[in-house]
Protein backbone atom coordinates (compact mmCIF):
# COMPACT_ATOMS: atom_id res chain seq x y z
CA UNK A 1 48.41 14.79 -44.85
CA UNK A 2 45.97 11.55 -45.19
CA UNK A 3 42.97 12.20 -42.98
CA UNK A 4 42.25 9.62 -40.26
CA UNK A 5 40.35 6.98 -40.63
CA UNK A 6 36.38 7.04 -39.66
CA UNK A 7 36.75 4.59 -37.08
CA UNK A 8 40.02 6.47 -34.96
CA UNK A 9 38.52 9.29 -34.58
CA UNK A 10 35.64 8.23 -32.75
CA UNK A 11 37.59 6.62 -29.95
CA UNK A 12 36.21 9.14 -26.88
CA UNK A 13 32.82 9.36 -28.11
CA UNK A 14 31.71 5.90 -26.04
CA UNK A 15 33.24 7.60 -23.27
CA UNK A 16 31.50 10.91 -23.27
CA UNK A 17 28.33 8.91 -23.64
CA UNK A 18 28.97 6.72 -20.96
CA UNK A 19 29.40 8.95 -18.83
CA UNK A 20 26.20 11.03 -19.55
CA UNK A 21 24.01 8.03 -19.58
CA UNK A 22 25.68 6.88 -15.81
CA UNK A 23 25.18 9.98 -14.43
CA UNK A 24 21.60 10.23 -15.14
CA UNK A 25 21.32 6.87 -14.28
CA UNK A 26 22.91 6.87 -11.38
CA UNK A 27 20.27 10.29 -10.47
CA UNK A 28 17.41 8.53 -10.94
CA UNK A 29 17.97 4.78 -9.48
CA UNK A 30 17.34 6.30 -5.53
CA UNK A 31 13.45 7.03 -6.96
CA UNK A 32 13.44 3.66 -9.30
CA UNK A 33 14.41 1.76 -5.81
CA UNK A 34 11.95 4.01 -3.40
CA UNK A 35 8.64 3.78 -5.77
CA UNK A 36 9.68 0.15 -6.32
CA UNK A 37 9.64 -0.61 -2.64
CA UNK A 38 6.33 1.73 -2.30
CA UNK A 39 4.56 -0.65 -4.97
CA UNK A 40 5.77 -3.48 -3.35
CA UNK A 41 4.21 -2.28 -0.11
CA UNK A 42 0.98 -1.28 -1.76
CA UNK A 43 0.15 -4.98 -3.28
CA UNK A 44 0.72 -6.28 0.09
CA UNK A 45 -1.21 -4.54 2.06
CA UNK A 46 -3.67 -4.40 -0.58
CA UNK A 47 -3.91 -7.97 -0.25
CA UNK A 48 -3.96 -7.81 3.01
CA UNK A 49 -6.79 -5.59 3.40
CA UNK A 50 -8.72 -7.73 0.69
CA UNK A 51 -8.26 -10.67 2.59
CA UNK A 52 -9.76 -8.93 6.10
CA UNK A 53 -12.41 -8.12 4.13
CA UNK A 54 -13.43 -11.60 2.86
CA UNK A 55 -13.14 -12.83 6.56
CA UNK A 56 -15.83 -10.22 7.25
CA UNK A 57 -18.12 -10.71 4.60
CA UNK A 58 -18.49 -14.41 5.07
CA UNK A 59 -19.05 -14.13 8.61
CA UNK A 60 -22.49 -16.09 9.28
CA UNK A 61 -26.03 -14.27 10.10
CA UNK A 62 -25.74 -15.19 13.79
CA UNK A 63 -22.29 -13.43 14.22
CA UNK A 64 -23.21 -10.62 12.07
CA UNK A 65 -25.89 -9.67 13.66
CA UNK A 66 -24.45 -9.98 17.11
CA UNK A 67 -22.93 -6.77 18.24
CA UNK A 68 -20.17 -8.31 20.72
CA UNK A 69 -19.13 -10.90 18.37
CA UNK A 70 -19.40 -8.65 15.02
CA UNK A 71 -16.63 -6.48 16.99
CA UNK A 72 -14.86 -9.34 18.07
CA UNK A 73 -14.73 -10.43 14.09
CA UNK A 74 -13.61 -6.63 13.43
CA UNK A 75 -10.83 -6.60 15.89
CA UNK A 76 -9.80 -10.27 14.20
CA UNK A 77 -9.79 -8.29 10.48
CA UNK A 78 -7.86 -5.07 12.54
CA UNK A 79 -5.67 -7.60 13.93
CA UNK A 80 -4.71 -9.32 10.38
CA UNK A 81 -4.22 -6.69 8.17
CA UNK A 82 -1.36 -4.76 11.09
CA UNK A 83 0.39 -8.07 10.92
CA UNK A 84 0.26 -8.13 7.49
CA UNK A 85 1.75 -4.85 7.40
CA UNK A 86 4.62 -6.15 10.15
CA UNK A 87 4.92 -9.06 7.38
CA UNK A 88 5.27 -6.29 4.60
CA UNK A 89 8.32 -4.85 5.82
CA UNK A 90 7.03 -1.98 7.94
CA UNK A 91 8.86 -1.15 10.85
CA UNK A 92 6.38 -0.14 13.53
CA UNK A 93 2.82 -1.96 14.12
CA UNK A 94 0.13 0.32 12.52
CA UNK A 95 -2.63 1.63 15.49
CA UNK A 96 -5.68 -0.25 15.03
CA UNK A 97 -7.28 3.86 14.45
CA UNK A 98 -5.54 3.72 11.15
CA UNK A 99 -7.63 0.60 10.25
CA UNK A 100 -11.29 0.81 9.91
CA UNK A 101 -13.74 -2.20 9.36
CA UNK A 102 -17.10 -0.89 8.21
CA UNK A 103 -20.69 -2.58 7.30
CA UNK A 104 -22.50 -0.64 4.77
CA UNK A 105 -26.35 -1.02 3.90
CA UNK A 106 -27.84 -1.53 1.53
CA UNK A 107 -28.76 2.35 0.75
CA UNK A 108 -25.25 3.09 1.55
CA UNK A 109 -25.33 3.77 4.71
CA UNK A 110 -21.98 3.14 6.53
CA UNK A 111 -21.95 1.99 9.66
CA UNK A 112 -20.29 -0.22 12.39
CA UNK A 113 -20.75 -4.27 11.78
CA UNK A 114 -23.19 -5.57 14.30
CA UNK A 115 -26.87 -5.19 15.12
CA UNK A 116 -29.78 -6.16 13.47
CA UNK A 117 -29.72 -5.14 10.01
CA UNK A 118 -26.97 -7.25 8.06
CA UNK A 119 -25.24 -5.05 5.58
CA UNK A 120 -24.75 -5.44 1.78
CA UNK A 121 -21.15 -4.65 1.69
CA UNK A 122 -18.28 -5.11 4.08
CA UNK A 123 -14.89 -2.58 3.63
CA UNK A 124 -11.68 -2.29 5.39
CA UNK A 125 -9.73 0.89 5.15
CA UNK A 126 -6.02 0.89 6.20
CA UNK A 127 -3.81 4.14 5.61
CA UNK A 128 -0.71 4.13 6.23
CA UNK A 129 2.44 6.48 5.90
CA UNK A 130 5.80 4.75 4.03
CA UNK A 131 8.82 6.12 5.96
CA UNK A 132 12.17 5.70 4.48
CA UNK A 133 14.94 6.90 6.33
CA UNK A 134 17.67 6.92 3.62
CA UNK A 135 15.27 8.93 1.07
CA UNK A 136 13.00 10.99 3.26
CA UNK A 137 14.65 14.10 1.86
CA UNK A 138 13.87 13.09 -1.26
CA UNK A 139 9.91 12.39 -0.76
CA UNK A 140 9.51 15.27 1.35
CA UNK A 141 9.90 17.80 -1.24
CA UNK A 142 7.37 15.93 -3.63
CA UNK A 143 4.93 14.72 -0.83
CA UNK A 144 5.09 17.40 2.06
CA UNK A 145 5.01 15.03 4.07
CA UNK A 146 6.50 12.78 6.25
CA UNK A 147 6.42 9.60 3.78
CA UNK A 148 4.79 8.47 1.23
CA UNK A 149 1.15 8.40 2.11
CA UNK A 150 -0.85 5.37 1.03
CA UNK A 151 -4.76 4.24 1.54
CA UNK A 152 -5.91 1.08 1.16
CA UNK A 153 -9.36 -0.20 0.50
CA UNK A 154 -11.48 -2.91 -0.29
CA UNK A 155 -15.18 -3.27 -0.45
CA UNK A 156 -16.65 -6.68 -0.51
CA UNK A 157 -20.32 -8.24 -0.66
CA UNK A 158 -22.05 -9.67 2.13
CA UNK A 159 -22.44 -13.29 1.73
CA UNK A 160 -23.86 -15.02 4.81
């Protein structure tokens, strides 16, 4: 008997790999599409925080050093970065305890904006959990947690 050619008997090979490769696949696009949707989340509210702090570290001297209006400029920056976050895609409004506005001095001394002494460096904190009710079974077992937990921060100059 002639033996078969090279070419018919590889006929359910492409199969058998097809299917391997779609099964894995099809395992791992849930964490592709969660961590893609995290890192979307993190650039924006990184921005977001950024931008709070520039708004605080170009307020002038006179505001600065004023204690009602430096908290009325802090509750501005508190205000932007939860809409921001509303913006982002997150479904409840962040409390304004989750977001924290500091001055720090100049020998790093952290403290709350307004009073006398203008500080060298202006940061906004925001932490925030990511919730995802489709995969939350799925992050809980890597996180412990209820979400993905994420904390933002930027620290910017003073520049009166």
């Amino acid at each position: 008997m002639k033996p078969l050619p090279r070419r018919a008997r590889q006929h359910g090979i492409a199969a058998i790999e097809l299917a391997l490769i779609l099964s894995l696949s099809l395992f791992l696009l849930p964490y592709i599409l969660l961590f893609g949707r995290v890192f979307w989340h993190y650039t924006a509210l990184q921005k977001a925080a950024h931008d709070a702090a520039r708004y605080m570290s170009t307020l002038p001297q006179q505001e600065m050093g004023n204690v009602a209006s430096a908290a009325a400029a802090a509750t501005l920056a508190r205000t932007m970065v939860s809409d921001a976050a509303l913006g982002a895609g997150l479904t409840e409004r962040p409390e304004t305890a989750l977001i924290t506005v500091n001055c720090i001095t100049a020998t790093n001394v952290v403290l709350t904006c307004g009073g006398v002494n203008l500080p060298a460096m202006v940061q906004v904190t925001f932490e925030v959990n990511i919730r995802d009710d489709v995969w939350n079974m799925f992050t809980a077992v890597y996180t412990g947690q209820d979400g993905i937990p994420l904390t933002l921060t930027a620290t910017l100059r003073y520049v009166p």
